[in-house]
PDB file of N, CA and C in Angstrom:
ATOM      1  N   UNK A   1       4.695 -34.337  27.484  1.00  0.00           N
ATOM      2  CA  UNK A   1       4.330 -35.577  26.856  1.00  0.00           C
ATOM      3  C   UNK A   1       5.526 -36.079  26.050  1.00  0.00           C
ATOM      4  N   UNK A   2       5.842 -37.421  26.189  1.00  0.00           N
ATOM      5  CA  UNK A   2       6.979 -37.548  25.208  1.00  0.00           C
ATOM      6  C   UNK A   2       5.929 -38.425  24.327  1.00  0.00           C
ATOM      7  N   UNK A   3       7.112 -38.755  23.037  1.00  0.00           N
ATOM      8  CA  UNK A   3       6.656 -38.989  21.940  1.00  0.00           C
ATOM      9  C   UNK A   3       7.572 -39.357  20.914  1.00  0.00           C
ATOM     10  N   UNK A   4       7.466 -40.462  19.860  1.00  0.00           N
ATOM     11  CA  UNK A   4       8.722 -40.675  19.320  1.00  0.00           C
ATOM     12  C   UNK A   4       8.434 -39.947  17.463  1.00  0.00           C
ATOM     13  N   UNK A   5       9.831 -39.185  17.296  1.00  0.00           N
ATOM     14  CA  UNK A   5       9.757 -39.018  16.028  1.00  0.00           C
ATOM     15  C   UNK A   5      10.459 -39.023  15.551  1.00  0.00           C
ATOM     16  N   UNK A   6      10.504 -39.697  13.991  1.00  0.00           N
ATOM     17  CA  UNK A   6      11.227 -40.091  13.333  1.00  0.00           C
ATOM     18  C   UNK A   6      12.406 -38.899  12.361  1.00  0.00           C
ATOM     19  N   UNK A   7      13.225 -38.710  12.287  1.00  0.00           N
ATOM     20  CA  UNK A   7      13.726 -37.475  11.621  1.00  0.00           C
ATOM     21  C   UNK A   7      14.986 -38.420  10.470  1.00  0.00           C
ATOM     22  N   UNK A   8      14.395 -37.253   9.014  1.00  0.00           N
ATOM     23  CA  UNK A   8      15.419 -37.949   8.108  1.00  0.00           C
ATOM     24  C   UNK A   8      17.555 -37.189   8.504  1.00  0.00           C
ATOM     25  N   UNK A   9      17.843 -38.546   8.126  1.00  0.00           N
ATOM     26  CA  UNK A   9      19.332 -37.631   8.635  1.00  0.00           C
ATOM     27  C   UNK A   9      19.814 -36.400   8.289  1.00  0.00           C
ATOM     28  N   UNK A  10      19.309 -36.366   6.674  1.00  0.00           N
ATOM     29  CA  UNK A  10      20.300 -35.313   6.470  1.00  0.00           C
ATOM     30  C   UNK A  10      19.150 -33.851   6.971  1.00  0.00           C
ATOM     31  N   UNK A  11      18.151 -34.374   7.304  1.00  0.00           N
ATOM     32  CA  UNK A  11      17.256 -32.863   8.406  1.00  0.00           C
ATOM     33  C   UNK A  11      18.334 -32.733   9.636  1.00  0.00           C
ATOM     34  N   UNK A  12      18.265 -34.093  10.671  1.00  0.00           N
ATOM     35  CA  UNK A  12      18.930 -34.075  11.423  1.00  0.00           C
ATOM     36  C   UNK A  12      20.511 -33.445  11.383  1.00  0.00           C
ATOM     37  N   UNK A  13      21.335 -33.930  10.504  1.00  0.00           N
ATOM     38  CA  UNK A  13      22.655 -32.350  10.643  1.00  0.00           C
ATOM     39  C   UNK A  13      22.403 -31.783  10.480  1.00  0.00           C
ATOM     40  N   UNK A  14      21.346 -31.201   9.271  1.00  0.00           N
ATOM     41  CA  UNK A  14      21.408 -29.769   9.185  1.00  0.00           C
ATOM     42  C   UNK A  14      21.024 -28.905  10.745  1.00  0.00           C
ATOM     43  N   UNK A  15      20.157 -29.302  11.400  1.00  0.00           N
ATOM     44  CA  UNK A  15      19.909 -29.195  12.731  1.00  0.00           C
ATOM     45  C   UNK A  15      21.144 -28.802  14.109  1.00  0.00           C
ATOM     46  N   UNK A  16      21.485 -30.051  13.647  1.00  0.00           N
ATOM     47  CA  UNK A  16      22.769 -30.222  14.714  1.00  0.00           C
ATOM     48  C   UNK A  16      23.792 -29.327  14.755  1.00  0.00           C
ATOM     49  N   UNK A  17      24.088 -28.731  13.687  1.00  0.00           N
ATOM     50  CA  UNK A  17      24.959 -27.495  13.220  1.00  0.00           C
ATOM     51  C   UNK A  17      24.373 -25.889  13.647  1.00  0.00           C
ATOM     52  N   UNK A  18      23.260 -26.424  14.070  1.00  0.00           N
ATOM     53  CA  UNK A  18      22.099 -24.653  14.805  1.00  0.00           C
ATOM     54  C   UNK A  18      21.548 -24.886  15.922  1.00  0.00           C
ATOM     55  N   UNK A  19      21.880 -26.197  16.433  1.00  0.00           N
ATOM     56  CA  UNK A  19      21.137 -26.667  17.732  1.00  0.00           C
ATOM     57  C   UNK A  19      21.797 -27.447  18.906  1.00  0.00           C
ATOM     58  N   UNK A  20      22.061 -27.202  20.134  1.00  0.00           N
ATOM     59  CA  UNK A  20      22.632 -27.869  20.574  1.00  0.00           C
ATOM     60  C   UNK A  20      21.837 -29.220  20.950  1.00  0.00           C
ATOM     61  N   UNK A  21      22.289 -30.511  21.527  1.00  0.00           N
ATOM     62  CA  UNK A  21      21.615 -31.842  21.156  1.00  0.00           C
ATOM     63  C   UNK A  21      20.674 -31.357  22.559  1.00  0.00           C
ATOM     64  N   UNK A  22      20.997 -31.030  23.220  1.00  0.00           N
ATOM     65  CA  UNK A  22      20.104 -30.794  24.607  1.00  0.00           C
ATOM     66  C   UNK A  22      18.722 -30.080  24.334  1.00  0.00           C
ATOM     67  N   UNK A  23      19.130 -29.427  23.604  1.00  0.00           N
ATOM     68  CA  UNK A  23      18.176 -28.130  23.046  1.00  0.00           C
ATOM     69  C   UNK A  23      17.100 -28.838  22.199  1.00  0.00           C
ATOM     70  N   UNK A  24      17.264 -29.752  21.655  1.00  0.00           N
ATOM     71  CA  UNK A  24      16.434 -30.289  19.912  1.00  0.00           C
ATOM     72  C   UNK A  24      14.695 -30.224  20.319  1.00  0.00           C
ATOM     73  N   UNK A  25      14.661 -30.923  21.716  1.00  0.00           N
ATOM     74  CA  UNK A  25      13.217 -31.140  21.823  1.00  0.00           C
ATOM     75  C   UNK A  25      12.641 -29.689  21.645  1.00  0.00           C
ATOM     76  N   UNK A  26      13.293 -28.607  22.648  1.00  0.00           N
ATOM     77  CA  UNK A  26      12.871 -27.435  22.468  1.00  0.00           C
ATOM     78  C   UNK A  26      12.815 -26.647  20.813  1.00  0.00           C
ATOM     79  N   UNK A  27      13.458 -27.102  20.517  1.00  0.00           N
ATOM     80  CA  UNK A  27      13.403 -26.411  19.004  1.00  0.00           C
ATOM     81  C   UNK A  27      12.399 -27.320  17.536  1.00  0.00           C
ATOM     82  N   UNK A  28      12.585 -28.308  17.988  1.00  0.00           N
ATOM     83  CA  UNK A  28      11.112 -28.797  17.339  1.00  0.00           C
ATOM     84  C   UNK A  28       9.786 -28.321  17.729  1.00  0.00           C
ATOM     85  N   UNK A  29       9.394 -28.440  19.019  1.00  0.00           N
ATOM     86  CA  UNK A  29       8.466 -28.132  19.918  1.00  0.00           C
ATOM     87  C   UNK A  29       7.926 -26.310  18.771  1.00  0.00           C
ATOM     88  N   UNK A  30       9.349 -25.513  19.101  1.00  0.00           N
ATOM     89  CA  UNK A  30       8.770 -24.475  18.210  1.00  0.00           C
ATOM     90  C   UNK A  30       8.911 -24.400  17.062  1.00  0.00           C
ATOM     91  N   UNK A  31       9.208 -24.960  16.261  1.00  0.00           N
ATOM     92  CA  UNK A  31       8.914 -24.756  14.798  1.00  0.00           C
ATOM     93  C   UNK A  31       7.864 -25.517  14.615  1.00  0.00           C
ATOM     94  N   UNK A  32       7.336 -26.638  15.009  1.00  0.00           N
ATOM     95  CA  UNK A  32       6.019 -27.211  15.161  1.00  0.00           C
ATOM     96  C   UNK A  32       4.881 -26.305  15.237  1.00  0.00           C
ATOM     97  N   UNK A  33       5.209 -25.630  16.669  1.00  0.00           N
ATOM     98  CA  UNK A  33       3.992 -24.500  16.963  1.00  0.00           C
ATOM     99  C   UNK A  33       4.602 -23.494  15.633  1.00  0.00           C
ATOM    100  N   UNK A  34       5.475 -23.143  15.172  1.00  0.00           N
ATOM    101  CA  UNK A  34       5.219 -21.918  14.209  1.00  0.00           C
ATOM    102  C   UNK A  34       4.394 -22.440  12.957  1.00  0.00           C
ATOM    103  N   UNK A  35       4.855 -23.479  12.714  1.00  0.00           N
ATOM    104  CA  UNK A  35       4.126 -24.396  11.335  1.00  0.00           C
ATOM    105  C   UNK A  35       2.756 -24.631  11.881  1.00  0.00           C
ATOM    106  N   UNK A  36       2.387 -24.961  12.667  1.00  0.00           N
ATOM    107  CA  UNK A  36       0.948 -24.904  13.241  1.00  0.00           C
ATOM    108  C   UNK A  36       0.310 -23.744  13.296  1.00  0.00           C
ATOM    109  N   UNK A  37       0.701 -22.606  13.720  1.00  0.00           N
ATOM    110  CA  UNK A  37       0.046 -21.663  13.905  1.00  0.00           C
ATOM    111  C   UNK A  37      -0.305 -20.957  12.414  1.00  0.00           C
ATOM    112  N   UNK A  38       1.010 -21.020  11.338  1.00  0.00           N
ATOM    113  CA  UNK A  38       1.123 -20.294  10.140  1.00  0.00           C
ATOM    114  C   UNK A  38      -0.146 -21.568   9.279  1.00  0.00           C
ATOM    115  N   UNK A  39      -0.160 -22.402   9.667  1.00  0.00           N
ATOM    116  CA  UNK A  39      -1.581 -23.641   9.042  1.00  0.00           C
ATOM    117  C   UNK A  39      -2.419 -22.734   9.206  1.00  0.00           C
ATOM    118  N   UNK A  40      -2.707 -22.716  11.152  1.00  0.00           N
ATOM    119  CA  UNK A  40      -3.923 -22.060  11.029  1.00  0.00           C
ATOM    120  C   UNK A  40      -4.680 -20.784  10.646  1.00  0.00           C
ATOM    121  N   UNK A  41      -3.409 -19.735  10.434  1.00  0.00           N
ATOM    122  CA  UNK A  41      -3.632 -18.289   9.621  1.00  0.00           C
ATOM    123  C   UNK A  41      -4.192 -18.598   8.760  1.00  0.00           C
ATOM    124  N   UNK A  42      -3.595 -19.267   7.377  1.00  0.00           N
ATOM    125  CA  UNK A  42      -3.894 -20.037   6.175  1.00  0.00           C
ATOM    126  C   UNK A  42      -5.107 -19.970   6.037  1.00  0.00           C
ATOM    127  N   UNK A  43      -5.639 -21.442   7.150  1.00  0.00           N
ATOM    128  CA  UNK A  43      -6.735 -22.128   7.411  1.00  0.00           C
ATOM    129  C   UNK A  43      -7.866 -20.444   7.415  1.00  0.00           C
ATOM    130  N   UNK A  44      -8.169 -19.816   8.754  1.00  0.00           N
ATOM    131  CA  UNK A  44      -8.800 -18.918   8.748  1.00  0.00           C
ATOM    132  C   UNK A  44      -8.559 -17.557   7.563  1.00  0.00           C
ATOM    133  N   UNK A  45      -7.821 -17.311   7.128  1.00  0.00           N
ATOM    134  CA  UNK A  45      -7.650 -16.561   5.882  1.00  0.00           C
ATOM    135  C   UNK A  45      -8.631 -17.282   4.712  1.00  0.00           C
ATOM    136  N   UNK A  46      -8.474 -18.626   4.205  1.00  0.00           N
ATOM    137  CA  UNK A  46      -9.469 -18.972   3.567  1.00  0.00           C
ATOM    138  C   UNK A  46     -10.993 -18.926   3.923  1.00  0.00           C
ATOM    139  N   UNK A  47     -10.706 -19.067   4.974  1.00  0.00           N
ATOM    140  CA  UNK A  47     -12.518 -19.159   5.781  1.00  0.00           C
ATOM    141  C   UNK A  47     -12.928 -17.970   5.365  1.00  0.00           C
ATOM    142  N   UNK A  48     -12.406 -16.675   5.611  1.00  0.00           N
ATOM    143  CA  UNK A  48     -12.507 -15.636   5.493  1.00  0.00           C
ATOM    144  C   UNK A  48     -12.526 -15.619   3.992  1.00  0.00           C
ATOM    145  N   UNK A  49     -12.079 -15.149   3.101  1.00  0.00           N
ATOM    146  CA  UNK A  49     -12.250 -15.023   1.760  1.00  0.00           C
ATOM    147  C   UNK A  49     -13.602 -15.871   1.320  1.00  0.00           C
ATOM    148  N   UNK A  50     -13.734 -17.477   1.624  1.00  0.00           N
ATOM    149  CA  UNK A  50     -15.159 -17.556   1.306  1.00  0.00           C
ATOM    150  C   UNK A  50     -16.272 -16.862   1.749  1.00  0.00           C
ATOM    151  N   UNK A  51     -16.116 -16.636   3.393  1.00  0.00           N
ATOM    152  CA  UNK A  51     -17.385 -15.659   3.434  1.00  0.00           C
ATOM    153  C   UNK A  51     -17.256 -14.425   2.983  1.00  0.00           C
ATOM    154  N   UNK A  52     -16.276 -13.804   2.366  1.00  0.00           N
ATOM    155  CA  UNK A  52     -16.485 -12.356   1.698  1.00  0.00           C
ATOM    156  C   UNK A  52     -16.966 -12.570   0.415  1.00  0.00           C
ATOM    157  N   UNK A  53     -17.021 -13.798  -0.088  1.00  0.00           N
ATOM    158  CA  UNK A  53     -17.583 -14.126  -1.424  1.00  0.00           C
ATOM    159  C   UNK A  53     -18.762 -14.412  -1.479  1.00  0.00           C
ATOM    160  N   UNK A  54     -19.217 -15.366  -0.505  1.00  0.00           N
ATOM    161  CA  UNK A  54     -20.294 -15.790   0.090  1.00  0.00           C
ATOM    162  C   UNK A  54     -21.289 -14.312   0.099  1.00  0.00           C
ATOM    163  N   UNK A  55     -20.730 -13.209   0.684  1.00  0.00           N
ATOM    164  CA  UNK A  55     -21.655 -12.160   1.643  1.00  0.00           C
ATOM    165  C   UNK A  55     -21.396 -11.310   0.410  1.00  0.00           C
ATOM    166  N   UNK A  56     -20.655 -11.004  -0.798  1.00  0.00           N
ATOM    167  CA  UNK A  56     -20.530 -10.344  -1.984  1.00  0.00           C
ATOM    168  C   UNK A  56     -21.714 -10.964  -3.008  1.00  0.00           C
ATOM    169  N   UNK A  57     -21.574 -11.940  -2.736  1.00  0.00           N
ATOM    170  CA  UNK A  57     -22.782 -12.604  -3.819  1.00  0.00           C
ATOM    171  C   UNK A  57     -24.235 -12.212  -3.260  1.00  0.00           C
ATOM    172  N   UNK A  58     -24.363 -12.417  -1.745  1.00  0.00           N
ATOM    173  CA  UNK A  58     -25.925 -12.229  -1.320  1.00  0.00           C
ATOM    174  C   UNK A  58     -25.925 -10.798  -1.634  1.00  0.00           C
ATOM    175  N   UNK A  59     -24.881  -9.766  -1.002  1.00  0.00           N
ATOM    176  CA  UNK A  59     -25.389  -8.380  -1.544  1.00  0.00           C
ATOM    177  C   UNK A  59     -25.441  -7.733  -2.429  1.00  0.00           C
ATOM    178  N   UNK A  60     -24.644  -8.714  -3.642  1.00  0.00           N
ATOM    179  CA  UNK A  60     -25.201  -8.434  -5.266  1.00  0.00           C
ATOM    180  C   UNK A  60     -26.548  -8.622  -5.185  1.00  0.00           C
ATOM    181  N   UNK A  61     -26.945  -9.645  -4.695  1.00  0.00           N
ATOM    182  CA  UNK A  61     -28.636 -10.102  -5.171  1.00  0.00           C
ATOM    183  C   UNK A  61     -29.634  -9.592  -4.402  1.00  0.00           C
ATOM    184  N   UNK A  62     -28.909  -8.744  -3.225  1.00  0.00           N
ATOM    185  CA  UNK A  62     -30.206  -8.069  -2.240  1.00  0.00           C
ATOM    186  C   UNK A  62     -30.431  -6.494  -3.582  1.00  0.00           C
ATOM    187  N   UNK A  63     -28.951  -5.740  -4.047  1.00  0.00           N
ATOM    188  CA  UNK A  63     -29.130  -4.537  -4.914  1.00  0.00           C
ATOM    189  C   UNK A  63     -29.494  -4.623  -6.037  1.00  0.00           C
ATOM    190  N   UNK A  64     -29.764  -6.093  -6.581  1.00  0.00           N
ATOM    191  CA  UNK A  64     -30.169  -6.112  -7.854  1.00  0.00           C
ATOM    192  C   UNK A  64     -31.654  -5.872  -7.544  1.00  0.00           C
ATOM    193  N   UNK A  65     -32.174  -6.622  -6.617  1.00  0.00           N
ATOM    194  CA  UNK A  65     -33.436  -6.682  -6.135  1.00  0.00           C
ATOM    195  C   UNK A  65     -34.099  -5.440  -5.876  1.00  0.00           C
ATOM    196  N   UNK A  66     -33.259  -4.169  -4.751  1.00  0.00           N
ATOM    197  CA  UNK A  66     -34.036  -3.288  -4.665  1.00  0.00           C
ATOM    198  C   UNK A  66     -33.285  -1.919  -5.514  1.00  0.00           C
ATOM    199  N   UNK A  67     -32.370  -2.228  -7.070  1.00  0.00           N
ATOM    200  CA  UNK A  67     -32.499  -2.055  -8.075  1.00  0.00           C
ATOM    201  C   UNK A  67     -33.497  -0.501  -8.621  1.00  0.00           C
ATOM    202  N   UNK A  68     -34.674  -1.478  -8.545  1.00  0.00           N
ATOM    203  CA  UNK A  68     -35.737  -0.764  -8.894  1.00  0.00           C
ATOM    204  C   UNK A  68     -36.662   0.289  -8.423  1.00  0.00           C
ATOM    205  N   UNK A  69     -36.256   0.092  -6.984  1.00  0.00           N
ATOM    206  CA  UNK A  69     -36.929   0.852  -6.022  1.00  0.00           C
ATOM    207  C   UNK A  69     -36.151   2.140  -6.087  1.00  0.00           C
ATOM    208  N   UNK A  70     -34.879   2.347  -6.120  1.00  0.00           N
ATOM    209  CA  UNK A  70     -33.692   3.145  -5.929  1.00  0.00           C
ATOM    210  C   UNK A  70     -33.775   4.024  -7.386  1.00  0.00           C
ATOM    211  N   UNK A  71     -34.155   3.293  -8.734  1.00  0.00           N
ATOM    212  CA  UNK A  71     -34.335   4.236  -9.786  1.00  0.00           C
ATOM    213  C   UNK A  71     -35.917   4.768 -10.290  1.00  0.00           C
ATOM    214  N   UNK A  72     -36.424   4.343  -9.241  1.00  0.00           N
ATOM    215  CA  UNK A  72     -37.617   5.000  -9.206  1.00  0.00           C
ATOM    216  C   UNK A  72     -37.991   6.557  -9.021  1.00  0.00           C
ATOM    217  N   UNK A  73     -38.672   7.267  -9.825  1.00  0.00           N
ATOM    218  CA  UNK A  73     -38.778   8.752  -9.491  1.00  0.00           C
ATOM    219  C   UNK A  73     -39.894   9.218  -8.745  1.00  0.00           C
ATOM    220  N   UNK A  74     -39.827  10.021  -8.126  1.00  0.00           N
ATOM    221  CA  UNK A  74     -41.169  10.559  -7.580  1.00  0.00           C
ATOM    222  C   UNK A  74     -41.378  11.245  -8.702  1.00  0.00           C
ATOM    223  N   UNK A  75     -42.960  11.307  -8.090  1.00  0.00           N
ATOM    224  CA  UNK A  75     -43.918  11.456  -8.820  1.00  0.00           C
ATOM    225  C   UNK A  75     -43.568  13.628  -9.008  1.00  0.00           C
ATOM    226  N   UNK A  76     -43.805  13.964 -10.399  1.00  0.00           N
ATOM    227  CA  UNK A  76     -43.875  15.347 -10.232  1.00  0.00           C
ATOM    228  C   UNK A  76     -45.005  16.315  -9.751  1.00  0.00           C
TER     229      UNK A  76
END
């Protein structure tokens, strides 16, 4: 797919000095996908931490609940 993008200059030398001009599409292409992919770690790393908070809170409130059952003694 082509596609037009805009690049500030002084990105562009710094580039040009590690890239040959033939090469550029290919080397955007992957630092794109690395910046994309390292988003989506991010992205699912948070997902994750809410549901461990999420599933920490319900199983505080399931042991508070059966609490009582657990310090219960039999009978002598």
């Amino acid at each position: 797919m082509r596609t037009t993008v805009y690049l500030d200059a002084e990105v562009l030398e710094l580039v040009k000095h590690h890239v040959p001009e033939r090469g550029l599409s290919r080397f955007i292409n992957r630092t794109l996908a690395e910046k994309a992919e390292a988003l989506e770690r991010k992205r699912t790393e948070m997902l994750m931490i809410e549901g461990y908070r999420a599933s920490w809170t319900e199983q505080s409130d399931v042991d508070q609940e059966w609490r009582v059952v657990e310090t219960e003694r039999w009978p002598d």
